[in-house]
Protein backbone atom coordinates (compact mmCIF):
# COMPACT_ATOMS: atom_id res chain seq x y z
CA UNK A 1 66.24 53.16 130.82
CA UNK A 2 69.64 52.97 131.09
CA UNK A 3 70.28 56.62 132.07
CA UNK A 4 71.76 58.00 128.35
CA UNK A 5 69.59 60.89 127.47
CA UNK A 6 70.12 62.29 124.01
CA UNK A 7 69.32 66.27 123.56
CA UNK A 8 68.48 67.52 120.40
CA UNK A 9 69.49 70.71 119.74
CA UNK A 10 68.77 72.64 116.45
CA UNK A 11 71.59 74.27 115.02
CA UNK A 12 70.09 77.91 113.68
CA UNK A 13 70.37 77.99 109.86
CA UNK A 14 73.81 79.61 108.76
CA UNK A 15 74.10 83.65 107.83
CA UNK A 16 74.90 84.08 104.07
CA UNK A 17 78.21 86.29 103.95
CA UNK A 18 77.87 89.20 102.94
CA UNK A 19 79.71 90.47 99.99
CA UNK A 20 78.93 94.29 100.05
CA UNK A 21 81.24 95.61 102.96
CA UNK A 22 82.69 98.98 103.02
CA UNK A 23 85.82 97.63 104.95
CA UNK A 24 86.73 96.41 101.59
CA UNK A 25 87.50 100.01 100.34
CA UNK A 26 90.28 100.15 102.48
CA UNK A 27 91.57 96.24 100.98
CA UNK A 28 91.08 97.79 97.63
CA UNK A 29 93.17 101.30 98.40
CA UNK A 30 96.12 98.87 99.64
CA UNK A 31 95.89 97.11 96.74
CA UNK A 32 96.37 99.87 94.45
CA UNK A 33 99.32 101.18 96.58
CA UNK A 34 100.92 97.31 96.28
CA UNK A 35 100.85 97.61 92.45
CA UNK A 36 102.17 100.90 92.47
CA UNK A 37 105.37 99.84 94.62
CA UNK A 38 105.36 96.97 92.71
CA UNK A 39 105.60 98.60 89.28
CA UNK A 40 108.17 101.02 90.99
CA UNK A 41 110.57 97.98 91.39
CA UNK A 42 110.03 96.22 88.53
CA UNK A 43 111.01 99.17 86.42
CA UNK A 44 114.20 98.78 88.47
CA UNK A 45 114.45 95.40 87.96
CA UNK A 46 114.14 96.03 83.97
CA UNK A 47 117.05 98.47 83.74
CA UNK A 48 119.15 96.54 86.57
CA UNK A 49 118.95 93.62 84.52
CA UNK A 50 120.43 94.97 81.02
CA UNK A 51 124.38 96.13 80.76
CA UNK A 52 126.54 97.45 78.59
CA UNK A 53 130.07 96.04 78.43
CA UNK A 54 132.65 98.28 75.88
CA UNK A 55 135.96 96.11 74.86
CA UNK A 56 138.34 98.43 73.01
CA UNK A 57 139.69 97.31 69.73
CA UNK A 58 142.68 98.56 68.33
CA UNK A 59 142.52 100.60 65.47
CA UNK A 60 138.84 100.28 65.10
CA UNK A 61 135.42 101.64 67.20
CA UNK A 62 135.04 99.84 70.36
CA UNK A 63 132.57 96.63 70.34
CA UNK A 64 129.69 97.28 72.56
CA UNK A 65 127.75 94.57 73.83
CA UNK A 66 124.13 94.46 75.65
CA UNK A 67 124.37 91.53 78.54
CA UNK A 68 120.88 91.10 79.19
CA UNK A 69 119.65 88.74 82.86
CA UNK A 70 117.69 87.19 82.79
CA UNK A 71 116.31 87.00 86.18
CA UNK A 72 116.34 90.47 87.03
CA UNK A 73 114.41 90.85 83.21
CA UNK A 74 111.74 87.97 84.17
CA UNK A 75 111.44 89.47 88.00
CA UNK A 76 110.31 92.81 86.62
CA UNK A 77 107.73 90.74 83.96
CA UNK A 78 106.12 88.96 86.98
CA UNK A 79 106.33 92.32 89.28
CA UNK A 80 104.13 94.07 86.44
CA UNK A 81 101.80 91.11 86.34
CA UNK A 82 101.43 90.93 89.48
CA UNK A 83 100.46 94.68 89.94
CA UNK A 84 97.97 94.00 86.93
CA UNK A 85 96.27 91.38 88.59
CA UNK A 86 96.25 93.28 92.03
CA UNK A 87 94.52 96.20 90.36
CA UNK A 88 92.18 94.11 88.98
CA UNK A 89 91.25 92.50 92.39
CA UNK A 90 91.45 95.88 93.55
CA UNK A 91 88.77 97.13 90.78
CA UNK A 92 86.33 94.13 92.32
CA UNK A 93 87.03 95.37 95.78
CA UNK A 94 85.72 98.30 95.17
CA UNK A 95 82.49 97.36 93.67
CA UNK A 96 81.87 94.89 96.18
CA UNK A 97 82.46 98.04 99.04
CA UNK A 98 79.75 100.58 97.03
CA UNK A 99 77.37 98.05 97.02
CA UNK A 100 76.61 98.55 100.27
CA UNK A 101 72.92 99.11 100.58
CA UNK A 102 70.54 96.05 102.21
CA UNK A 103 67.60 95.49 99.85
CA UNK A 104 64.74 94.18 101.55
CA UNK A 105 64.04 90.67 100.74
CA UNK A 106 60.97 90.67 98.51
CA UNK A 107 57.17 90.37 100.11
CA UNK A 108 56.03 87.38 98.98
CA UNK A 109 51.96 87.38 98.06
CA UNK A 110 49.96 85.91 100.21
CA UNK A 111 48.83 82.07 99.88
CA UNK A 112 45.33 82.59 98.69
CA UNK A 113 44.15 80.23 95.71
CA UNK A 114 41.73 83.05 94.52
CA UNK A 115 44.66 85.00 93.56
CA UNK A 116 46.41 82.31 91.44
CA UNK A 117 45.84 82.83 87.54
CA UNK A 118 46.99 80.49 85.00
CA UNK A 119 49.78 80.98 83.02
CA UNK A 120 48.75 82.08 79.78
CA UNK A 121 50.51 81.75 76.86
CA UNK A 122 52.26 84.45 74.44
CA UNK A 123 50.92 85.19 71.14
């Protein structure tokens, strides 16, 4: 032999992740709060991005015109959808954090041939 020995060593078999975990509560709480600030600003955004500019006339009313930006309009549309989708992440959060309980995994019956029964079929 030429002195190489090869160990074998069995990796154990991976943990499924676990979905349910009540940490998540606290993921879906800040969340919530982040759509709420965001919906906070992108109100602000809305009005910040419309104004009113009045240009006197003579001998008539003045002319009033509506300037409308269009960044600060489309940065308060994607605040809003934002917050929409984070509540809705926020809604799965929370499910995922009640369901908290471990079921036991199912008893399997035992491997005895006397117990085995045909399928029969429905009528």
């Amino acid at each position: 032999m030429s002195g190489a020995h090869v160990l074998a060593v069995e990796k154990p078999p991976p943990r499924p992740a676990g979905l349910s975990q009540p940490w998540r509560g606290l993921v879906a709480l800040g969340e919530v709060v982040l759509a709420a600030v965001a919906v906070i600003v992108g109100i602000l955004c809305w009005h910040r991005g419309f104004t009113q500019i009045v240009t006197p006339v003579s001998g008539q009313q003045p002319l009033v015109s509506t300037v409308q930006y269009g960044n600060w309009a489309s940065g308060a549309v994607g605040l809003v959808v934002l917050a929409g989708l984070l509540v809705l992440d926020a809604g799965r959060q929370t499910l995922l954090a009640v369901r908290t309980r471990q079921r036991p995994a199912p008893e399997l019956p035992a491997d005895d041939e006397d117990d085995l029964e045909p399928d029969q079929p429905s009528s």
